[in-house]
PDB file of N, CA and C in Angstrom:
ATOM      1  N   UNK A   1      18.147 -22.705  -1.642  1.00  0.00           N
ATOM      2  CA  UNK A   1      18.103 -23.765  -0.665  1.00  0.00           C
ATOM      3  C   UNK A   1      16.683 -24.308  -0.655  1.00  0.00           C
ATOM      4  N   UNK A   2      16.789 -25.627  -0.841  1.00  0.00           N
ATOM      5  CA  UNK A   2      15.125 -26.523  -0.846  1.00  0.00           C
ATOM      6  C   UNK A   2      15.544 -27.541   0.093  1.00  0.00           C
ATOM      7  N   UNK A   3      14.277 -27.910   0.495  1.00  0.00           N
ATOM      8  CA  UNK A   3      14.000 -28.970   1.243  1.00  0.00           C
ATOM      9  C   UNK A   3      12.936 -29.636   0.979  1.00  0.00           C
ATOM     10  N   UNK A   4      12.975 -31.274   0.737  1.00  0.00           N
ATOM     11  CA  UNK A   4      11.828 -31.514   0.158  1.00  0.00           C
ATOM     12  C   UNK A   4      11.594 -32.760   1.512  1.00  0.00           C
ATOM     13  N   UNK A   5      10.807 -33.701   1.299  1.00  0.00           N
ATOM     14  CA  UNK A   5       9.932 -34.411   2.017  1.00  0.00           C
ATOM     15  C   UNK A   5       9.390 -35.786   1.574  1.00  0.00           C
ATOM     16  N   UNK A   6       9.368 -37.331   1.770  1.00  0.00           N
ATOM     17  CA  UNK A   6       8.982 -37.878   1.446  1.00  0.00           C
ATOM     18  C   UNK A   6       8.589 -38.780   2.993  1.00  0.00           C
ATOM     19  N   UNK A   7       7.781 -39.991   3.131  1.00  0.00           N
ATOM     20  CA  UNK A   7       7.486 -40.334   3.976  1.00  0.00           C
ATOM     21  C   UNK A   7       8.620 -41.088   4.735  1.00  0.00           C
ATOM     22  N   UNK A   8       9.727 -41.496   3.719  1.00  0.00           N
ATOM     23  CA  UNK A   8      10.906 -41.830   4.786  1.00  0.00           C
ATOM     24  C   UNK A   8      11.856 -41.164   4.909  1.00  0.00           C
ATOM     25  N   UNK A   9      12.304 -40.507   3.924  1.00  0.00           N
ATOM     26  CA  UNK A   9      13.696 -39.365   3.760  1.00  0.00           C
ATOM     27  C   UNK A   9      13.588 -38.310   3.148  1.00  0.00           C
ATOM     28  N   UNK A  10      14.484 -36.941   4.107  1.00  0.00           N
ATOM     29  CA  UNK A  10      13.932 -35.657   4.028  1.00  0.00           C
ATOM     30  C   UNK A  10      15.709 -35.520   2.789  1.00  0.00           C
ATOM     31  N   UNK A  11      15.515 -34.326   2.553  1.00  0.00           N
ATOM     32  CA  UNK A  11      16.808 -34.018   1.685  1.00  0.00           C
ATOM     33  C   UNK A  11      16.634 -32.140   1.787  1.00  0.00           C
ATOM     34  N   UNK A  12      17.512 -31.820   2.451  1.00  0.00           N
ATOM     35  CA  UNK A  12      17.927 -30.462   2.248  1.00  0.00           C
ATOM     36  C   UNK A  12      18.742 -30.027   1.053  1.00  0.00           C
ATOM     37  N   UNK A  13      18.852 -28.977   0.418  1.00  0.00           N
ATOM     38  CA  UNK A  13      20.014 -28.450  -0.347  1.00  0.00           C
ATOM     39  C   UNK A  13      20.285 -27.236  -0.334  1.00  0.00           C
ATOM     40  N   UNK A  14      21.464 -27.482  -0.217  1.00  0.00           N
ATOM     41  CA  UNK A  14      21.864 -25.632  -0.528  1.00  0.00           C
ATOM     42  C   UNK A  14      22.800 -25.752  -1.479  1.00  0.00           C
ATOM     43  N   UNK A  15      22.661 -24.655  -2.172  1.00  0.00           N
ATOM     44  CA  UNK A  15      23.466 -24.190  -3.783  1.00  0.00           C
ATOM     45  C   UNK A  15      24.667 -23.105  -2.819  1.00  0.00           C
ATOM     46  N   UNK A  16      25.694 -22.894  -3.301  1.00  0.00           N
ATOM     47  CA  UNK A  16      26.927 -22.749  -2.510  1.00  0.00           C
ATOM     48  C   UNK A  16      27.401 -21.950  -4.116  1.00  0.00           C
ATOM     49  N   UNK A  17      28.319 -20.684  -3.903  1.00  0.00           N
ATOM     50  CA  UNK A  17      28.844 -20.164  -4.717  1.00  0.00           C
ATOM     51  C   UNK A  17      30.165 -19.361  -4.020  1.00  0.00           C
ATOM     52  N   UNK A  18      30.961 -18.573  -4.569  1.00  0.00           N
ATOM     53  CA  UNK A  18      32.594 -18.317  -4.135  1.00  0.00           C
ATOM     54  C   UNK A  18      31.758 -17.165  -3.028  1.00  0.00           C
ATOM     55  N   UNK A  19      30.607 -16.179  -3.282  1.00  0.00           N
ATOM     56  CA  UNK A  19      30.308 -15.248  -2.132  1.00  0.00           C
ATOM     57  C   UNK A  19      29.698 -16.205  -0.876  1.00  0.00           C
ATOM     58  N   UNK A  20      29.599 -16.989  -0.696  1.00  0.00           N
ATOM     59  CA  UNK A  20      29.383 -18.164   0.510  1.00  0.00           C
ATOM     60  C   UNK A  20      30.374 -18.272   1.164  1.00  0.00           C
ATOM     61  N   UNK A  21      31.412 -17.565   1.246  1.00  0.00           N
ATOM     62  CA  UNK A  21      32.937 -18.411   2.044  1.00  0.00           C
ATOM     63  C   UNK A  21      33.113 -17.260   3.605  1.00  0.00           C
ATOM     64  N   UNK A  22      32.175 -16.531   3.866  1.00  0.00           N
ATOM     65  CA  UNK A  22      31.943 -15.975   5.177  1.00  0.00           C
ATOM     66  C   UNK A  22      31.247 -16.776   5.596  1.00  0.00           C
ATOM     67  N   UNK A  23      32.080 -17.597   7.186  1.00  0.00           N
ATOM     68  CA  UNK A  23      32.172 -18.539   7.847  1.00  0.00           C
ATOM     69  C   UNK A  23      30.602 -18.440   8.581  1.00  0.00           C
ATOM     70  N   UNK A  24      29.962 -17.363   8.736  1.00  0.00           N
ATOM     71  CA  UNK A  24      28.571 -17.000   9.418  1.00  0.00           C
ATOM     72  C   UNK A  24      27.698 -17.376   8.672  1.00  0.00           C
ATOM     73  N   UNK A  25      27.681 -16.772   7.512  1.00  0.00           N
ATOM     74  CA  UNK A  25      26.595 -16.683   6.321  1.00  0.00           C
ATOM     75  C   UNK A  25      26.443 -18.354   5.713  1.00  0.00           C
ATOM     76  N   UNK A  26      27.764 -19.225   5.817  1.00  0.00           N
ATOM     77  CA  UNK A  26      27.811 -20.553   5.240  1.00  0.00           C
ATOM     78  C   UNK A  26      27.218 -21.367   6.587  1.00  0.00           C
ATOM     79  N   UNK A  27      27.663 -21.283   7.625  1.00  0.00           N
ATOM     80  CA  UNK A  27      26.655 -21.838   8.734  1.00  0.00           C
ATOM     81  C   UNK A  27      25.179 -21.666   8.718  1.00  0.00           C
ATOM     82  N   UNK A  28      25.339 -20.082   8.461  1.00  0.00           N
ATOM     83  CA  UNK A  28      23.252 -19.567   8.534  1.00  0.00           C
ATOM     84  C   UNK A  28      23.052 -20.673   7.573  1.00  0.00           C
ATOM     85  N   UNK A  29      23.255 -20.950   6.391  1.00  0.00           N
ATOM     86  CA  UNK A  29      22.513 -21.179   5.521  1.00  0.00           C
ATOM     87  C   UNK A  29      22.223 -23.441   5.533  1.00  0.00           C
ATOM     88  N   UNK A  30      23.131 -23.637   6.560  1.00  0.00           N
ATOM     89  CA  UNK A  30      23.557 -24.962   6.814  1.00  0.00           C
ATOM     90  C   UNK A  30      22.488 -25.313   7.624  1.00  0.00           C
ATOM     91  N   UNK A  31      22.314 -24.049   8.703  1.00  0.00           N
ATOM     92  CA  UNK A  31      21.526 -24.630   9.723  1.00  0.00           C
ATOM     93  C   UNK A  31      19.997 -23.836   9.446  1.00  0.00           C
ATOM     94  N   UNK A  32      19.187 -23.310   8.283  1.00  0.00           N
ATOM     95  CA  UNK A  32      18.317 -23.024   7.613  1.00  0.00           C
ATOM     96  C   UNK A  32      17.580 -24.357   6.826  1.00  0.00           C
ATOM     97  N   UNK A  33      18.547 -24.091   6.217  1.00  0.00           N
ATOM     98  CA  UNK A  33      18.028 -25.902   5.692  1.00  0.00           C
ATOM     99  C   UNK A  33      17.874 -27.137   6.514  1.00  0.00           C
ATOM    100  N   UNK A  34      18.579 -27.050   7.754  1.00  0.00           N
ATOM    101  CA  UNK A  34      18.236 -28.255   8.339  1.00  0.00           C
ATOM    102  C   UNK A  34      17.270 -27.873   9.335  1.00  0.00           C
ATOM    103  N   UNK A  35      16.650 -26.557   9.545  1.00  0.00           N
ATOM    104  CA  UNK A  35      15.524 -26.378  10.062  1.00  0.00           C
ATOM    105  C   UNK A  35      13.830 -26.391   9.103  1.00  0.00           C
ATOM    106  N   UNK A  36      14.828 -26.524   7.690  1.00  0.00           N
ATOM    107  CA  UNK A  36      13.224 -27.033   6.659  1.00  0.00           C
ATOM    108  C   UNK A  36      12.869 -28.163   7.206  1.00  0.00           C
ATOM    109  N   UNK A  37      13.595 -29.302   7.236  1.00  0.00           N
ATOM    110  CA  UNK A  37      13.668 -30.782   7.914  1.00  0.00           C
ATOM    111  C   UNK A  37      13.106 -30.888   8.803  1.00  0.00           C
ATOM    112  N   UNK A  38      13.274 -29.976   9.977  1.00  0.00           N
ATOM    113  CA  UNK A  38      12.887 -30.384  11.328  1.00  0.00           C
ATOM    114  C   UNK A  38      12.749 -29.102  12.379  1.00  0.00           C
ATOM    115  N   UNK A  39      12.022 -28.560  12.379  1.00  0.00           N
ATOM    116  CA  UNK A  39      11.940 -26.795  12.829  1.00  0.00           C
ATOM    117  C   UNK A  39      12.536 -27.293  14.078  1.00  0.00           C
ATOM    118  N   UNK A  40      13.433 -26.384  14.925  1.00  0.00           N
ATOM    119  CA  UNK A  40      13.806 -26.463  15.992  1.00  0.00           C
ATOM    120  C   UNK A  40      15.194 -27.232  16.510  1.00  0.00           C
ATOM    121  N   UNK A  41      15.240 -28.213  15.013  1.00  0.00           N
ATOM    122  CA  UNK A  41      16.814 -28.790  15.341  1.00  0.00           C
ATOM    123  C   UNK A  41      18.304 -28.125  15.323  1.00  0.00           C
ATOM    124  N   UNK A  42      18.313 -26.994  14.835  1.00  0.00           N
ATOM    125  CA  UNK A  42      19.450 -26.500  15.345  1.00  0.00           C
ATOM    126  C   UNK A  42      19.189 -25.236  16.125  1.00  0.00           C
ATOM    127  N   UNK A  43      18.347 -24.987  16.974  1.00  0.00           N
ATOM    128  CA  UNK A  43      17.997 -23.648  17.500  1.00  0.00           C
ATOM    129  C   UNK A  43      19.483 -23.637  18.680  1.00  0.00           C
ATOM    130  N   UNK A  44      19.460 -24.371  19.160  1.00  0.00           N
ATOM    131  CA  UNK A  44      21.274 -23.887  19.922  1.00  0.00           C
ATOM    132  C   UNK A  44      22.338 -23.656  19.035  1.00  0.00           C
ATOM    133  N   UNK A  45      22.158 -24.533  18.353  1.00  0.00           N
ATOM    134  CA  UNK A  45      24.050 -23.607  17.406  1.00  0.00           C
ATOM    135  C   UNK A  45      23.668 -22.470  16.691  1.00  0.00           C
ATOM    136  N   UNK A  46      21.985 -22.029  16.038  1.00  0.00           N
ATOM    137  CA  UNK A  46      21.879 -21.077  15.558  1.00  0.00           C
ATOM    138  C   UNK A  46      21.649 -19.693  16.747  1.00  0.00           C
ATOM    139  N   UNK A  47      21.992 -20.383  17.953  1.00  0.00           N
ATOM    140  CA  UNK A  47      22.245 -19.097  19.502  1.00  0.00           C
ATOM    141  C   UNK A  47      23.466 -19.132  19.261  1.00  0.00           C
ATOM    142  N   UNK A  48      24.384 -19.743  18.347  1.00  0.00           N
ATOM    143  CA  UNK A  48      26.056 -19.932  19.378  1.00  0.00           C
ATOM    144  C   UNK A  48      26.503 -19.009  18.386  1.00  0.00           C
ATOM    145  N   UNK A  49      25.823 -18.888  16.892  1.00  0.00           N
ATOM    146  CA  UNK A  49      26.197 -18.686  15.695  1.00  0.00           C
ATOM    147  C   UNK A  49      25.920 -17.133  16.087  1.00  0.00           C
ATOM    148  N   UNK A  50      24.982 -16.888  16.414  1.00  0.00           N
ATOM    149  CA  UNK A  50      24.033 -15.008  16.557  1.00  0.00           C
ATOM    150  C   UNK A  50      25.180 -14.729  17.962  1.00  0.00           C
ATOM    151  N   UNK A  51      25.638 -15.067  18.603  1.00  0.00           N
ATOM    152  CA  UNK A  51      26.381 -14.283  19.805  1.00  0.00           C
ATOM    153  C   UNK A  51      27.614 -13.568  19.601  1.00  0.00           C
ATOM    154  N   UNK A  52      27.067 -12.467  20.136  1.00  0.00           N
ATOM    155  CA  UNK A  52      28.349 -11.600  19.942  1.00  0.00           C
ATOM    156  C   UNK A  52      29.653 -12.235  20.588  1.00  0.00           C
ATOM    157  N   UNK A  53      29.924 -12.777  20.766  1.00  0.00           N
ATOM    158  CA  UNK A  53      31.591 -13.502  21.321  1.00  0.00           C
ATOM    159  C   UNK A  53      31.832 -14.133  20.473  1.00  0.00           C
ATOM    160  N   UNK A  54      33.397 -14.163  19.983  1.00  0.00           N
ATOM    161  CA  UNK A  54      33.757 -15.419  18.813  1.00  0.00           C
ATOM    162  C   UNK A  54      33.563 -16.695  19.968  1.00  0.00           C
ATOM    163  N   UNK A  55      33.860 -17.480  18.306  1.00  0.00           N
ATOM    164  CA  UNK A  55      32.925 -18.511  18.680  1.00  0.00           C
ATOM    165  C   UNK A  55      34.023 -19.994  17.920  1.00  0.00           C
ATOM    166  N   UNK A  56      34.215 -20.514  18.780  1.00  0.00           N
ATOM    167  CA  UNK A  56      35.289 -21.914  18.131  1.00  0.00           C
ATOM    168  C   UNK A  56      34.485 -22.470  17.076  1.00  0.00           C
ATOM    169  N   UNK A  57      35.368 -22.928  16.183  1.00  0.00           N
ATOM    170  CA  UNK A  57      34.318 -23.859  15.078  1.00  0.00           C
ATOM    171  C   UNK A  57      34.393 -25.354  15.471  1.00  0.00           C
ATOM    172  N   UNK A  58      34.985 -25.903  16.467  1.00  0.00           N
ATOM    173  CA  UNK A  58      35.110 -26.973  17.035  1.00  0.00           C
ATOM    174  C   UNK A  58      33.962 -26.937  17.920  1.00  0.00           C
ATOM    175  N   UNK A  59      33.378 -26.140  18.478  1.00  0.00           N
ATOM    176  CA  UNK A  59      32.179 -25.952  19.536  1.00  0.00           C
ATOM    177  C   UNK A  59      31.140 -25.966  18.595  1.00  0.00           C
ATOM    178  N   UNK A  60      30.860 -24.808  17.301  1.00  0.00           N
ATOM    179  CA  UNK A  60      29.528 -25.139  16.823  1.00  0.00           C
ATOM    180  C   UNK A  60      29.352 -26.416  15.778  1.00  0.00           C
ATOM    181  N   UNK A  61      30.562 -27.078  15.633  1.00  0.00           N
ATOM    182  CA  UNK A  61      30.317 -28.336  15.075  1.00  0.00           C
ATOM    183  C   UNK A  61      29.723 -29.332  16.027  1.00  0.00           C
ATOM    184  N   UNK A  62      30.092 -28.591  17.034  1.00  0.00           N
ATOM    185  CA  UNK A  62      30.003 -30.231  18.582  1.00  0.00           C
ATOM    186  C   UNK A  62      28.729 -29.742  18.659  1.00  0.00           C
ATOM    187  N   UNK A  63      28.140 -29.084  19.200  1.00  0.00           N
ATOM    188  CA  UNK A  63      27.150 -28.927  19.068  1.00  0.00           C
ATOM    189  C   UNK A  63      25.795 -29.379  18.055  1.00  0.00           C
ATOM    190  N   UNK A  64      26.032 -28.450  16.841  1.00  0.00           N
ATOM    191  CA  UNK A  64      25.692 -29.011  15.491  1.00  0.00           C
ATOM    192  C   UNK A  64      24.979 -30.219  15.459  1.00  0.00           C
ATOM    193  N   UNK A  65      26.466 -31.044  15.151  1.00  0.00           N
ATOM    194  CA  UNK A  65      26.541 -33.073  15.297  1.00  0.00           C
ATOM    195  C   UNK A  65      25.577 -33.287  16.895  1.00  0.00           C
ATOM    196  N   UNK A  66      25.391 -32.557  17.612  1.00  0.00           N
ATOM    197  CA  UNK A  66      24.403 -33.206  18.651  1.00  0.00           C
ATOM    198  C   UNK A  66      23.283 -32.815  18.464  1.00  0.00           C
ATOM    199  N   UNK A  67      22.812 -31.754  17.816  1.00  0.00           N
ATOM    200  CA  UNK A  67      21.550 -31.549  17.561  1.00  0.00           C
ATOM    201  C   UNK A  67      21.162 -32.370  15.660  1.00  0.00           C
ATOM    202  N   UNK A  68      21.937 -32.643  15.191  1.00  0.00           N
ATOM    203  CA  UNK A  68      21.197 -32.893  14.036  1.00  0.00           C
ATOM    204  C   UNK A  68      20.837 -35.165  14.599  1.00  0.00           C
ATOM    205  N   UNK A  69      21.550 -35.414  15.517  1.00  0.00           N
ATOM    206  CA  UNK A  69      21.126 -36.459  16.375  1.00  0.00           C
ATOM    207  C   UNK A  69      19.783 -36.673  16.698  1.00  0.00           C
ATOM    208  N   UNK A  70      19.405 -35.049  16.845  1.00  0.00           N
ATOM    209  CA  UNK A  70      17.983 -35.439  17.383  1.00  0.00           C
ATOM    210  C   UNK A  70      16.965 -35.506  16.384  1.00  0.00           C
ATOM    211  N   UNK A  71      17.182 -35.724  15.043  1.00  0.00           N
ATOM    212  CA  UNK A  71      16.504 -35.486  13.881  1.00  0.00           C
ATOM    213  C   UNK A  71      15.638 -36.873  13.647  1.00  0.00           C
ATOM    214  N   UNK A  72      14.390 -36.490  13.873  1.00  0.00           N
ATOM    215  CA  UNK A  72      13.450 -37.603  14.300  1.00  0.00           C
ATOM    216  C   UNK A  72      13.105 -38.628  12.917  1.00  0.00           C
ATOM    217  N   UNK A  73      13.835 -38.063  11.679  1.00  0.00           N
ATOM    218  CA  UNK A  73      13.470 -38.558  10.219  1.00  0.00           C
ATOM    219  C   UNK A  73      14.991 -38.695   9.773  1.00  0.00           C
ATOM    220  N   UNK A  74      15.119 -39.453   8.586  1.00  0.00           N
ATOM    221  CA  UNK A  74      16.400 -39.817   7.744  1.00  0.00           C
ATOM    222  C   UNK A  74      16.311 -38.301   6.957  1.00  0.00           C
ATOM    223  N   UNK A  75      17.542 -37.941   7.243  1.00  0.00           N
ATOM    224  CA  UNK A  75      17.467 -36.858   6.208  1.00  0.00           C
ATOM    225  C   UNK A  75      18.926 -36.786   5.294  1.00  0.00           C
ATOM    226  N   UNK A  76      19.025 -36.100   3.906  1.00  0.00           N
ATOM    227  CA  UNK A  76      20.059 -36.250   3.631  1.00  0.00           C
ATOM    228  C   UNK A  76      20.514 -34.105   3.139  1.00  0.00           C
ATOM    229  N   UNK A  77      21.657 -33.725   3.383  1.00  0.00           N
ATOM    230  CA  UNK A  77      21.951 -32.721   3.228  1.00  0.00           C
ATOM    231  C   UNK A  77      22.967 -32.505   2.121  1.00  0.00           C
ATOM    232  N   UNK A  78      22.819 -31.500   1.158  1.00  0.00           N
ATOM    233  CA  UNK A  78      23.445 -32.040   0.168  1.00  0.00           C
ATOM    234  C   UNK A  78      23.939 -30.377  -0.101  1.00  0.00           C
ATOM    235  N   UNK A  79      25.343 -30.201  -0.451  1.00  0.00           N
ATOM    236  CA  UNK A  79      25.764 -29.157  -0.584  1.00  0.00           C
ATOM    237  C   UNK A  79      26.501 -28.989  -1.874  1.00  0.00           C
ATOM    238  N   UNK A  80      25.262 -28.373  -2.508  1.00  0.00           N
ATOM    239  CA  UNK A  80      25.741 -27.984  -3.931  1.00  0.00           C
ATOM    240  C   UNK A  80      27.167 -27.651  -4.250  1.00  0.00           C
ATOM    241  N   UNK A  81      27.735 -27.637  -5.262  1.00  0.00           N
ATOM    242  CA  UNK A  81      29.154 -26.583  -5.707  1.00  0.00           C
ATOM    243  C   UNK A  81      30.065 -26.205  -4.313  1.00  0.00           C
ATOM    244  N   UNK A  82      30.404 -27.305  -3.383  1.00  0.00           N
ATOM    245  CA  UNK A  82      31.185 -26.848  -2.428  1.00  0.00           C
ATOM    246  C   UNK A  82      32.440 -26.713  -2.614  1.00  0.00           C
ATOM    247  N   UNK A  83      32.609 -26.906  -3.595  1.00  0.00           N
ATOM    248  CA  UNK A  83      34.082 -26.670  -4.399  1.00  0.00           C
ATOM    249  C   UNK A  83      34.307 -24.730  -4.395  1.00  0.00           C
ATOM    250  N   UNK A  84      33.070 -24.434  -4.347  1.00  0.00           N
ATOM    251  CA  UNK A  84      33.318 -22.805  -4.567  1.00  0.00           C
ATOM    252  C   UNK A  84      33.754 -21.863  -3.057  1.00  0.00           C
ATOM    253  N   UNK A  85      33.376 -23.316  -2.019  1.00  0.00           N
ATOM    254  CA  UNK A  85      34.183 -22.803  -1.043  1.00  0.00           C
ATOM    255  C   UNK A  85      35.679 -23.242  -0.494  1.00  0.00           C
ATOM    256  N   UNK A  86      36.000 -21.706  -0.263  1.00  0.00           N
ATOM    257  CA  UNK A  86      38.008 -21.977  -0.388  1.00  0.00           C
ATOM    258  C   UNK A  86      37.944 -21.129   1.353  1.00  0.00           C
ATOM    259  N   UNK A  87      36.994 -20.819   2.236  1.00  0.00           N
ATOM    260  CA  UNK A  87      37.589 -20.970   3.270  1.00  0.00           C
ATOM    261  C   UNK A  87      37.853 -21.568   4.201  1.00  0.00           C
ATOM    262  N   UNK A  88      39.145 -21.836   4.834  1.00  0.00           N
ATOM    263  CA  UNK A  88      39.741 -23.128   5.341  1.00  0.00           C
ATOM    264  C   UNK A  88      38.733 -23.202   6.801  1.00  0.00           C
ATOM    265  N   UNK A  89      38.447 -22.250   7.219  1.00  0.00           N
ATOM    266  CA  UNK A  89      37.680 -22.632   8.614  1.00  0.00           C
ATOM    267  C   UNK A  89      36.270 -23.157   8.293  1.00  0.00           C
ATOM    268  N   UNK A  90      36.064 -22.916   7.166  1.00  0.00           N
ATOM    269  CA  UNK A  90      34.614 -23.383   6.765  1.00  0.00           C
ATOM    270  C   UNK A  90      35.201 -25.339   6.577  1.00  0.00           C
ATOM    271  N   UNK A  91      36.050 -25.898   5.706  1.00  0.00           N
ATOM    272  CA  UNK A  91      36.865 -27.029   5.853  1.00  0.00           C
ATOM    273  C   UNK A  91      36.467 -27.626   7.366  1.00  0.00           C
TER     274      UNK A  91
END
């Protein structure tokens, strides 16, 4: 996972392979990269993600989509080989 930087648009990436399809580990790594971008922009879904209670994937998307809102730069996120993921809640 890189993140690079230019004065108008940021670009995250993450490389994605078939051991990526645990629904935790594919979030960690979603909301890692979009903290290269912008330290602090997903620090609530990465609380919703660490809590011991399940957790709707309709909530840490809602969430998510409201914090990457606050992303003070154009950024683009780019997810390598997502073809290698086959789990449907990750979908």
């Amino acid at each position: 996972m890189t993140a690079t930087a230019s004065d108008q648009h940021h670009v995250a990436w993450v490389s994605l392979d078939p051991n990526d399809n645990d629904s935790v580990s594919f979030w960690r790594y979603i909301l890692t990269a979009l903290q290269r971008i912008q330290p602090g922009v997903s620090d609530q879904t990465l609380a919703l993600l660490n809590s011991p209670q399940p957790l709707e994937s309709d909530t840490l998307i809602a969430v998510l989509v409201n914090e990457i809102n606050t992303l003070a730069v154009e950024a683009t996120l780019i997810l390598d080989d997502y073809q290698a993921i086959t789990n449907e809640s990750i979908h």
